[in-house]
N, C-alpha and C. Protein backbone atom coordinates (compact mmCIF):
# COMPACT_ATOMS: atom_id res chain seq x y z
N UNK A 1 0.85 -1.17 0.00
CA UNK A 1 0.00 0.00 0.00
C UNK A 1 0.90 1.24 0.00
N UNK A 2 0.74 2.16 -0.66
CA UNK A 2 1.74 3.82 -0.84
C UNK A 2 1.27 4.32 0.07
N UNK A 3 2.27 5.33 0.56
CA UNK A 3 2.17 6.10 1.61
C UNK A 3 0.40 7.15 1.48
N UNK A 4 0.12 7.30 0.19
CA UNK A 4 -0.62 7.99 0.22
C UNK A 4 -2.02 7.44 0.60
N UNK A 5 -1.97 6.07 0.01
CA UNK A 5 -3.51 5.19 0.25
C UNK A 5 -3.57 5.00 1.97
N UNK A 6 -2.55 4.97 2.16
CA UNK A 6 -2.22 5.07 3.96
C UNK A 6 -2.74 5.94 4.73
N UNK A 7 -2.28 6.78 4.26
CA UNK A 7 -2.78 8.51 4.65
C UNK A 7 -4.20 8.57 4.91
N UNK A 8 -5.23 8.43 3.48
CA UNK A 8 -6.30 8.89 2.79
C UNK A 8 -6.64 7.76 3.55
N UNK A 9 -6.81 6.70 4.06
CA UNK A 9 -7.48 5.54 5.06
C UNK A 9 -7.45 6.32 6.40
N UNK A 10 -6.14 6.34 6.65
CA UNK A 10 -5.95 7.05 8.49
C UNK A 10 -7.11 7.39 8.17
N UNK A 11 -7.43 9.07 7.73
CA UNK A 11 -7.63 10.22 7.88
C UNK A 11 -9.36 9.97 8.00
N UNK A 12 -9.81 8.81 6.93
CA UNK A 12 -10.96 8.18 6.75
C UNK A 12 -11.62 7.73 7.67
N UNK A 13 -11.10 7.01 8.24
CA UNK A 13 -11.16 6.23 9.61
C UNK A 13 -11.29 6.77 10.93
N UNK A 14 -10.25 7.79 10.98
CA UNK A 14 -10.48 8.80 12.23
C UNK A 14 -11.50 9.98 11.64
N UNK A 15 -11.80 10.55 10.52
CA UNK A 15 -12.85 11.57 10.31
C UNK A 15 -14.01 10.38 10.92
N UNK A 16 -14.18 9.12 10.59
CA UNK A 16 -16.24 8.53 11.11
C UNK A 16 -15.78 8.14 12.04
N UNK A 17 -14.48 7.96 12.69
CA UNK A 17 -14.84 7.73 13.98
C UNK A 17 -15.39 9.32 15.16
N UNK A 18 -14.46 10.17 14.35
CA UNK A 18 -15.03 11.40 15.15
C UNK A 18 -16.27 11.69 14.20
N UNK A 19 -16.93 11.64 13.48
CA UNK A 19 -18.27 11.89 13.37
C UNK A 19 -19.04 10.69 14.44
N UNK A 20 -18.81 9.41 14.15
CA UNK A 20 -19.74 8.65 15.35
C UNK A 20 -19.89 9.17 16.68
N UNK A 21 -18.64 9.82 17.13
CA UNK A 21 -18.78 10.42 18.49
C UNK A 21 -19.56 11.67 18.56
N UNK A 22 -19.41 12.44 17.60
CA UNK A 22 -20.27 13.86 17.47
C UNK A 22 -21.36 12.92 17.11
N UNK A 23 -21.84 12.66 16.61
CA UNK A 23 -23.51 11.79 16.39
C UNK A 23 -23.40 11.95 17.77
N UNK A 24 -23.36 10.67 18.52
CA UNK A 24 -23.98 10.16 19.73
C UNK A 24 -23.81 11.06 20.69
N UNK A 25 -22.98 12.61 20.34
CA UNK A 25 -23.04 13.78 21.61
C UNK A 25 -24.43 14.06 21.55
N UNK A 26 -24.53 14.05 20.05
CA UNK A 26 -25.91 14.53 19.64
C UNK A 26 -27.30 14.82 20.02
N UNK A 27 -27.35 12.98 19.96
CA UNK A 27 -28.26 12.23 20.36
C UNK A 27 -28.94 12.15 21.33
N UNK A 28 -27.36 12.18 22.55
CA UNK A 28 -27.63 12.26 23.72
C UNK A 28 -28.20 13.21 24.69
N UNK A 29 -27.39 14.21 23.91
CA UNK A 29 -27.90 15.40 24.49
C UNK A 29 -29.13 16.16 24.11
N UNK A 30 -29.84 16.01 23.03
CA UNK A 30 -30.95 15.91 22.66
C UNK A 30 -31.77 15.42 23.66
N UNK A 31 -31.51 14.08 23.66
CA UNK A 31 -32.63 12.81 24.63
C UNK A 31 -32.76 13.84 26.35
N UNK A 32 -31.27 14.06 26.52
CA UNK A 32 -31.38 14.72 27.84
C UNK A 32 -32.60 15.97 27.97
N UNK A 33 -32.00 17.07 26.77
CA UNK A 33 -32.89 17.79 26.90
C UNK A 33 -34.58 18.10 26.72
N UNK A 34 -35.42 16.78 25.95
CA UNK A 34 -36.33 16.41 25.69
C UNK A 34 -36.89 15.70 27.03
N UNK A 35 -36.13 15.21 27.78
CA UNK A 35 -36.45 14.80 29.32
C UNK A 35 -36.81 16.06 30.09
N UNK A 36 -36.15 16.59 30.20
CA UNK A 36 -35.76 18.29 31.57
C UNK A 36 -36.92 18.98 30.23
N UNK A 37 -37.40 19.27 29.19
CA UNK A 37 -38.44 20.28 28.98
C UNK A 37 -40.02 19.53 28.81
N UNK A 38 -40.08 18.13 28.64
CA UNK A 38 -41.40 17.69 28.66
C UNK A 38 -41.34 17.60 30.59
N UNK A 39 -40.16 16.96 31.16
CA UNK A 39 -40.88 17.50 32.64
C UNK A 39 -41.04 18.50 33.21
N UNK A 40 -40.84 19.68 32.54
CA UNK A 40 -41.12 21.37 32.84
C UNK A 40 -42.14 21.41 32.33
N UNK A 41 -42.58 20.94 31.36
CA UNK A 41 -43.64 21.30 30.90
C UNK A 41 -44.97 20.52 32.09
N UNK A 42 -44.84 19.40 32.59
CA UNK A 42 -45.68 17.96 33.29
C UNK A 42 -45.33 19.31 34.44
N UNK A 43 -44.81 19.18 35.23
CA UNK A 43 -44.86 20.35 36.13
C UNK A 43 -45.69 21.73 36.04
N UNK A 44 -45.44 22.26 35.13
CA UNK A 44 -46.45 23.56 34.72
C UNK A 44 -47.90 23.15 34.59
N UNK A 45 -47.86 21.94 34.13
CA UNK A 45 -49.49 21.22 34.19
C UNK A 45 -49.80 21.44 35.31
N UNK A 46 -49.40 20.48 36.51
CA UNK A 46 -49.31 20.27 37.56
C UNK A 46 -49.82 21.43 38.78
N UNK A 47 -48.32 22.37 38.33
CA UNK A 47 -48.97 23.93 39.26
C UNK A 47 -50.48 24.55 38.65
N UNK A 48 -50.74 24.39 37.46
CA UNK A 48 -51.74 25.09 37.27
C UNK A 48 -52.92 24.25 37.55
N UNK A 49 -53.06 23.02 37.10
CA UNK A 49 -54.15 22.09 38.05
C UNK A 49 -54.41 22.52 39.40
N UNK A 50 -53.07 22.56 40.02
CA UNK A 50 -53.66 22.36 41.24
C UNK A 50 -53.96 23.84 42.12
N UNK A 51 -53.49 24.99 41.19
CA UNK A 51 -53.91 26.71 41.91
C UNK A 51 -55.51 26.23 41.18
N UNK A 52 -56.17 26.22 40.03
CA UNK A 52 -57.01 26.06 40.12
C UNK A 52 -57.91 25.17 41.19
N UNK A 53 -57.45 24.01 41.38
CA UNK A 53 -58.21 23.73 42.15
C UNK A 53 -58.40 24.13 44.02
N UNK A 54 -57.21 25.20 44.47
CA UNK A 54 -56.96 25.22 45.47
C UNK A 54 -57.55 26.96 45.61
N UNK A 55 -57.15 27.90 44.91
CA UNK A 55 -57.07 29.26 45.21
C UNK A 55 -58.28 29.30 43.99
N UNK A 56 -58.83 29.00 43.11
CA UNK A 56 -60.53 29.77 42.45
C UNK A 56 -61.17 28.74 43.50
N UNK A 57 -62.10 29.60 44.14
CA UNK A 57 -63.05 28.92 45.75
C UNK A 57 -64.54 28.77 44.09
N UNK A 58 -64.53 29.53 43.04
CA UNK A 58 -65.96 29.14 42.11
C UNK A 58 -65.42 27.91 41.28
N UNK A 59 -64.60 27.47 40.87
CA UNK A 59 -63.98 26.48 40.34
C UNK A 59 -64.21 24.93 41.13
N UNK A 60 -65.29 24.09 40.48
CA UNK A 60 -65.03 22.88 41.37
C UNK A 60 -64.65 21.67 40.45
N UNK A 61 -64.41 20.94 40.79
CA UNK A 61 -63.65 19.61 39.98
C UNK A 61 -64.67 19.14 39.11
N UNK A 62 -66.00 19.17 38.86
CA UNK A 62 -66.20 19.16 37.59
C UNK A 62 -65.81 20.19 36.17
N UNK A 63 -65.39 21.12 36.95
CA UNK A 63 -64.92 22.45 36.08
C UNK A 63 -63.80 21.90 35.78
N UNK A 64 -62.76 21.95 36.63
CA UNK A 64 -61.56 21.59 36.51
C UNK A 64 -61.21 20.29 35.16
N UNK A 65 -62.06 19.27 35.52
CA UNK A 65 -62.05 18.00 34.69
C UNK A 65 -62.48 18.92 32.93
N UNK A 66 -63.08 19.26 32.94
CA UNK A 66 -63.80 19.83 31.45
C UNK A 66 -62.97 20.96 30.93
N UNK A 67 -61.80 21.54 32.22
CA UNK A 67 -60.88 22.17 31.40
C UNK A 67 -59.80 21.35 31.17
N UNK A 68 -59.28 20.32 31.62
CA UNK A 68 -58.43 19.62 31.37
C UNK A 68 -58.69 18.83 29.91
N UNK A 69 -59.92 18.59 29.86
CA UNK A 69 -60.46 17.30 29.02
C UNK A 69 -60.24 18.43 27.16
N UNK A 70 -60.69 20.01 27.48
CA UNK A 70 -60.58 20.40 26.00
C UNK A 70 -59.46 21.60 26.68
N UNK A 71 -58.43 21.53 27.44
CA UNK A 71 -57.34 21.98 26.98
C UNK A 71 -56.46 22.05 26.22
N UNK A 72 -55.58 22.82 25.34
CA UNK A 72 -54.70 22.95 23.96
C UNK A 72 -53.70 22.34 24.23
N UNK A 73 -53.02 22.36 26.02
CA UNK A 73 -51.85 21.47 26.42
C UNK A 73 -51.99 20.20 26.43
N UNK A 74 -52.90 18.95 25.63
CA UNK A 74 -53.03 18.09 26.40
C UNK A 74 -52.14 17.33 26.22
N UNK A 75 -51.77 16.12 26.66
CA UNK A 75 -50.85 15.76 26.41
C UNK A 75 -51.24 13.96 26.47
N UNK A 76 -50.61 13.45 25.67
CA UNK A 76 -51.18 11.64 24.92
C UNK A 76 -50.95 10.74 26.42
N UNK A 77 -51.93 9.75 26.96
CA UNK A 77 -52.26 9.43 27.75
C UNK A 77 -52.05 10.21 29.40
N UNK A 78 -52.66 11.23 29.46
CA UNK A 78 -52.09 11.68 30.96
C UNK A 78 -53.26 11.61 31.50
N UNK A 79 -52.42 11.73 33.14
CA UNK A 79 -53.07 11.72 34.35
C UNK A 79 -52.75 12.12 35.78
N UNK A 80 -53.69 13.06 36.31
CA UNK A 80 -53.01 13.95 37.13
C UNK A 80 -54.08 13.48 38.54
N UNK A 81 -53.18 13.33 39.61
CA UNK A 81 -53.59 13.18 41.02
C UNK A 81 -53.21 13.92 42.02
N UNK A 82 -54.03 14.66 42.61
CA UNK A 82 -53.81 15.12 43.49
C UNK A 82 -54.01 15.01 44.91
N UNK A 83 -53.18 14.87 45.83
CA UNK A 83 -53.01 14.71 47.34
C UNK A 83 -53.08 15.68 48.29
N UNK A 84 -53.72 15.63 49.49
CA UNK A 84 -53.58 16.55 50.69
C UNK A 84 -52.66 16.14 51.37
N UNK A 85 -52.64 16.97 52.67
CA UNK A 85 -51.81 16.73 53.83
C UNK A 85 -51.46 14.96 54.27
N UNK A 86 -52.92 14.38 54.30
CA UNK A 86 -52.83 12.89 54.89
C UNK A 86 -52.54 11.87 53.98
N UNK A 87 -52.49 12.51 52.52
CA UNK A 87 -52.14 11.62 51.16
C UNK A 87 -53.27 11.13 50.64
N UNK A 88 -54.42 11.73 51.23
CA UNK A 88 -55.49 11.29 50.50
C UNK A 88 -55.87 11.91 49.11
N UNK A 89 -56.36 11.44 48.09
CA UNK A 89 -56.73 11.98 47.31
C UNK A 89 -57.71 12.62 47.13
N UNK A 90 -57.18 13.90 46.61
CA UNK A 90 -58.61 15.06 46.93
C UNK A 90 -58.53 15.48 44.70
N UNK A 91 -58.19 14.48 44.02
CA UNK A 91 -59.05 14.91 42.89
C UNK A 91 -57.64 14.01 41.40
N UNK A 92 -58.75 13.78 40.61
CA UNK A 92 -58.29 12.61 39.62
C UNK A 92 -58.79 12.99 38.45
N UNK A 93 -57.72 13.21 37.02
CA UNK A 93 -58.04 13.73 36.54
C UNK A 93 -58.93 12.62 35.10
N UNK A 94 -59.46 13.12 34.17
CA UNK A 94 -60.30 12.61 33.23
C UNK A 94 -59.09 11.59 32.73
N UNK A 95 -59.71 9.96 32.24
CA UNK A 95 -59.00 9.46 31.32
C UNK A 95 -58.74 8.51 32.03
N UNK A 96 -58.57 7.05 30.85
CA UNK A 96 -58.09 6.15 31.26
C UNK A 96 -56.86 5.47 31.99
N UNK A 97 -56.01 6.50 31.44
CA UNK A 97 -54.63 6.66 31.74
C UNK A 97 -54.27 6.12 33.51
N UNK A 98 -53.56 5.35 33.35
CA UNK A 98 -53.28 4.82 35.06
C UNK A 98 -51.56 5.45 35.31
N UNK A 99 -51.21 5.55 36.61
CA UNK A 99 -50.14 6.40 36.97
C UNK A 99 -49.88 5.04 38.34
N UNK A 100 -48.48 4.45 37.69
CA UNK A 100 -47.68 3.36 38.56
C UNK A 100 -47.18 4.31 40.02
N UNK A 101 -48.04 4.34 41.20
CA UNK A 101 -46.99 4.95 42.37
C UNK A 101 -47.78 4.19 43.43
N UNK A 102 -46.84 4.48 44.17
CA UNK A 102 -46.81 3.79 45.90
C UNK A 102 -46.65 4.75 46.66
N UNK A 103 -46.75 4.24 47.80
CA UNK A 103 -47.03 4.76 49.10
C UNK A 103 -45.39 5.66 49.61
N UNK A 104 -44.50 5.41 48.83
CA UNK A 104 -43.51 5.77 49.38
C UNK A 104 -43.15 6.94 48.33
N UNK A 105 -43.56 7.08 47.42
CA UNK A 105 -43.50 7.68 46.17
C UNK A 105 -44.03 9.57 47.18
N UNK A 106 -44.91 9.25 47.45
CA UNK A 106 -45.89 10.51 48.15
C UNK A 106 -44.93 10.85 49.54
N UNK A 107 -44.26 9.45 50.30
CA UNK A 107 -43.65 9.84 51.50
C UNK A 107 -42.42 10.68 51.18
N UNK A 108 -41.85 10.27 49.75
CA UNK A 108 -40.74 10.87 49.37
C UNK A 108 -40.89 12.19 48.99
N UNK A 109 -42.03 12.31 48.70
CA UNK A 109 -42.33 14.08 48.12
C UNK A 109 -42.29 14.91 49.20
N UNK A 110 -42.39 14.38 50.35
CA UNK A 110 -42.38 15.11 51.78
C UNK A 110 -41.62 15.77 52.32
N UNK A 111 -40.09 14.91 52.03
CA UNK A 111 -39.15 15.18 51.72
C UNK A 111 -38.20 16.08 50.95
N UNK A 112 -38.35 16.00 49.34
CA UNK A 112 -37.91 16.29 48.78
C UNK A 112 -39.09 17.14 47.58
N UNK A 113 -39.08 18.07 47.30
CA UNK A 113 -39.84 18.88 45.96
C UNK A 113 -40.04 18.29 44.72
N UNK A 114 -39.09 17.34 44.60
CA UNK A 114 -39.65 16.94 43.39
C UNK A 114 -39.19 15.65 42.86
N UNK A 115 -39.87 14.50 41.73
CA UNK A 115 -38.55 13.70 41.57
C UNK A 115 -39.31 13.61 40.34
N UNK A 116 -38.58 12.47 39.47
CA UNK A 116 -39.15 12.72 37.98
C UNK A 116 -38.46 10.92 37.58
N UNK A 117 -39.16 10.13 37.15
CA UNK A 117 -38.86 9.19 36.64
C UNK A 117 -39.67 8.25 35.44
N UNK A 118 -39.28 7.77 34.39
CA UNK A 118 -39.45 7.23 33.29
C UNK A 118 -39.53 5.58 33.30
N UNK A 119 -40.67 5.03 32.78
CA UNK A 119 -41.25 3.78 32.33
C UNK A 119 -41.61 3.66 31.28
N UNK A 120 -40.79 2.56 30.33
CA UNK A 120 -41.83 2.74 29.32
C UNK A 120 -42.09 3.48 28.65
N UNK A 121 -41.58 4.66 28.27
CA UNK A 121 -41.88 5.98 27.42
C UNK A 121 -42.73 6.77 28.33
N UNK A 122 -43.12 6.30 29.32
CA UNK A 122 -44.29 6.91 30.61
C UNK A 122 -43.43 8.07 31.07
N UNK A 123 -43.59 9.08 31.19
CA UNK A 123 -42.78 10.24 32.42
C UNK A 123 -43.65 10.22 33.70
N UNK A 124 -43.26 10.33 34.67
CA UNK A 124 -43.94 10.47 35.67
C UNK A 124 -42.97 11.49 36.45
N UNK A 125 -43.93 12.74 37.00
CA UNK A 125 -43.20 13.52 37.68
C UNK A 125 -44.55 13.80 38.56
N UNK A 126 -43.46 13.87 40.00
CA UNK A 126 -44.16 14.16 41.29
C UNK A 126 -43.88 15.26 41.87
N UNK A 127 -44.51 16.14 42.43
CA UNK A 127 -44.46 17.35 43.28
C UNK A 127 -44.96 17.81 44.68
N UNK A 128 -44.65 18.68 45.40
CA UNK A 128 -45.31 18.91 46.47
C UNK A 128 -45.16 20.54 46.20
N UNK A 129 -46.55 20.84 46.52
CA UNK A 129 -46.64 22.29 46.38
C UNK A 129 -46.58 22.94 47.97
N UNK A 130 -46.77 23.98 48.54
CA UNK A 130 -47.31 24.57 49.37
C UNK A 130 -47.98 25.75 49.77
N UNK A 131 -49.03 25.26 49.93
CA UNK A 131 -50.42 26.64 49.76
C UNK A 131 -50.93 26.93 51.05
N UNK A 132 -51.27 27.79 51.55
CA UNK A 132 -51.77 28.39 52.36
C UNK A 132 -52.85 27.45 53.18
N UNK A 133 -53.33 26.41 52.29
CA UNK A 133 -54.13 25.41 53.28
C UNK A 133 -53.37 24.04 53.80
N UNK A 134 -51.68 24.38 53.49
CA UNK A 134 -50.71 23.04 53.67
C UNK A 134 -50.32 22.64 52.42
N UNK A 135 -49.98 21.16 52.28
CA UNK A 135 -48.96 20.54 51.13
C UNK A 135 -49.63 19.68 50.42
N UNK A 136 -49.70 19.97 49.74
CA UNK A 136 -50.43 18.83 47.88
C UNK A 136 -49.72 18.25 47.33
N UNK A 137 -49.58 17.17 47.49
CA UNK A 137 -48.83 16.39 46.42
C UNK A 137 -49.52 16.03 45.26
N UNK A 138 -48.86 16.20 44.32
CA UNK A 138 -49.25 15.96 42.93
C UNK A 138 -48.23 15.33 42.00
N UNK A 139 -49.21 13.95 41.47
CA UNK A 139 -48.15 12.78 40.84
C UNK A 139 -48.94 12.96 39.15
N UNK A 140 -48.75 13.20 38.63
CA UNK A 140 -49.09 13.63 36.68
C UNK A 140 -47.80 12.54 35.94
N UNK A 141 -48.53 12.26 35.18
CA UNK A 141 -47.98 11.18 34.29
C UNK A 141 -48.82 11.84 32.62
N UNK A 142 -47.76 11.34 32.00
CA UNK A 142 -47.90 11.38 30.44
C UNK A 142 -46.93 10.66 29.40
N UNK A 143 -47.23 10.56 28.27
CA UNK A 143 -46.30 10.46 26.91
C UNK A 143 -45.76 11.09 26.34
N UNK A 144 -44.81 11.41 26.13
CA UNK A 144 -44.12 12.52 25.15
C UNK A 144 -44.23 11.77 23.73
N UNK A 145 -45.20 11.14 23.34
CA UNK A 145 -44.90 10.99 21.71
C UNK A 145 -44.40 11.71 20.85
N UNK A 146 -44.90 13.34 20.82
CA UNK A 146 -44.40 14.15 19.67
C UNK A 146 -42.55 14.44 19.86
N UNK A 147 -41.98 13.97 21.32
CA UNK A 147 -40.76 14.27 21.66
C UNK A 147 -39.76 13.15 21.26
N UNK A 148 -40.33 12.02 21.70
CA UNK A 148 -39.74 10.83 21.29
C UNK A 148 -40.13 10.51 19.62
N UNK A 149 -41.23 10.99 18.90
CA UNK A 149 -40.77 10.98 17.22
C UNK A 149 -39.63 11.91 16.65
N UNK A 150 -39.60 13.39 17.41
CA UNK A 150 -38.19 14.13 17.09
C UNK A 150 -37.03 13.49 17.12
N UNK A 151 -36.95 12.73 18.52
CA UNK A 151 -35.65 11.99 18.97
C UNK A 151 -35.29 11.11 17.66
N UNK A 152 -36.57 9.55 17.29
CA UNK A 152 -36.32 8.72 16.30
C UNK A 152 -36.43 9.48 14.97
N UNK A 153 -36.25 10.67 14.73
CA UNK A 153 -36.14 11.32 13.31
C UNK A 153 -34.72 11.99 13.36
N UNK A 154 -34.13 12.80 14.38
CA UNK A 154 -32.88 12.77 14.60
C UNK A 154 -31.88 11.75 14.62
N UNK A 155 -32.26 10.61 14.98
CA UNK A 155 -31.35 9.45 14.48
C UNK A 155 -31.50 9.14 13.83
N UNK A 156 -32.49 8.60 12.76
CA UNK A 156 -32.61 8.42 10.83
C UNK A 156 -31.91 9.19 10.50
N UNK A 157 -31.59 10.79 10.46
CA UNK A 157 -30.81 11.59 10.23
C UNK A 157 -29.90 11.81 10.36
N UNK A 158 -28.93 11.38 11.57
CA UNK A 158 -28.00 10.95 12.07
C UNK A 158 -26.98 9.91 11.40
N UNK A 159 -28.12 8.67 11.28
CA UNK A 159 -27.32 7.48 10.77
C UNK A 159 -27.37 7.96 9.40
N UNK A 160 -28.76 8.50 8.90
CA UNK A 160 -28.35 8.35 7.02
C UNK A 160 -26.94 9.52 6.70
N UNK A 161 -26.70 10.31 7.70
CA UNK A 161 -26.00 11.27 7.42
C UNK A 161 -24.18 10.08 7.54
């Protein structure tokens, strides 16, 4: 092989290997940031569910349900629960949608403001607010479909590139 076919290989070889690594910075960091803004967004749900249901005294949970149900935010299978002081549930939102938590899930919010974890393409993010009548926990679950088709269209793009 001539020095030059030598060369023109190296150079080949290390240019896709540093493109594979820039890909998968890519990727990754994408995925990250599609996590941290659909759960900003599941959060903003969350606070505003639950000032409505806590601070408008004319607002009652059939209201609440019928704004959730033709709101513009909605988002593909969700479901929002809300908790009082004793962890009871004081309101459940429209939809089939079921939300995987336990008893320790709510003890942990007690604790800590917030936690955020993924099943399944499921997000689930939990909160504890605090309002003037005490602490609400609120556990909201959803799909990011439209986030996770960006993600699998960035990698078609990725790889065909």
């Amino acid at each position: 092989m001539t020095l030059k076919r030598k060369i023109a290989v190296n150079v080949s070889i290390a240019f896709s290997i540093l493109f594979g690594l820039a890909s998968t910075f890519i990727y990754l960091s994408f995925s990250s940031f599609r996590k941290e803004e659909f759960q900003q967004r599941l959060e903003e749900k969350a606070l505003t569910t639950t000032k409505l249901l806590l601070d408008v005294k004319k607002v009652d949970k059939k209201l609440i349900k019928l704004i959730d149900e033709n709101s513009i935010n909605k988002y593909y299978n969700e479901k929002t629960l809300v908790f009082n002081d004793n962890f009871t549930l004081i309101y459940s939102s429209v939809g089939d949608a079921e939300i995987k938590w336990t008893d320790y899930d709510l003890k942990r919010l007690s604790t800590v403001k917030s936690f955020f974890k993924s099943e399944n393409e499921r997000d689930l993010v939990g909160i504890n607010f605090t309002f003037e009548q005490g602490n609400y926990y609120v556990l909201i679950t959803a799909e990011d479909k439209y986030g996770y088709s960006k993600m699998e269209y960035l990698l078609y793009s990725l790889i065909i590139t």
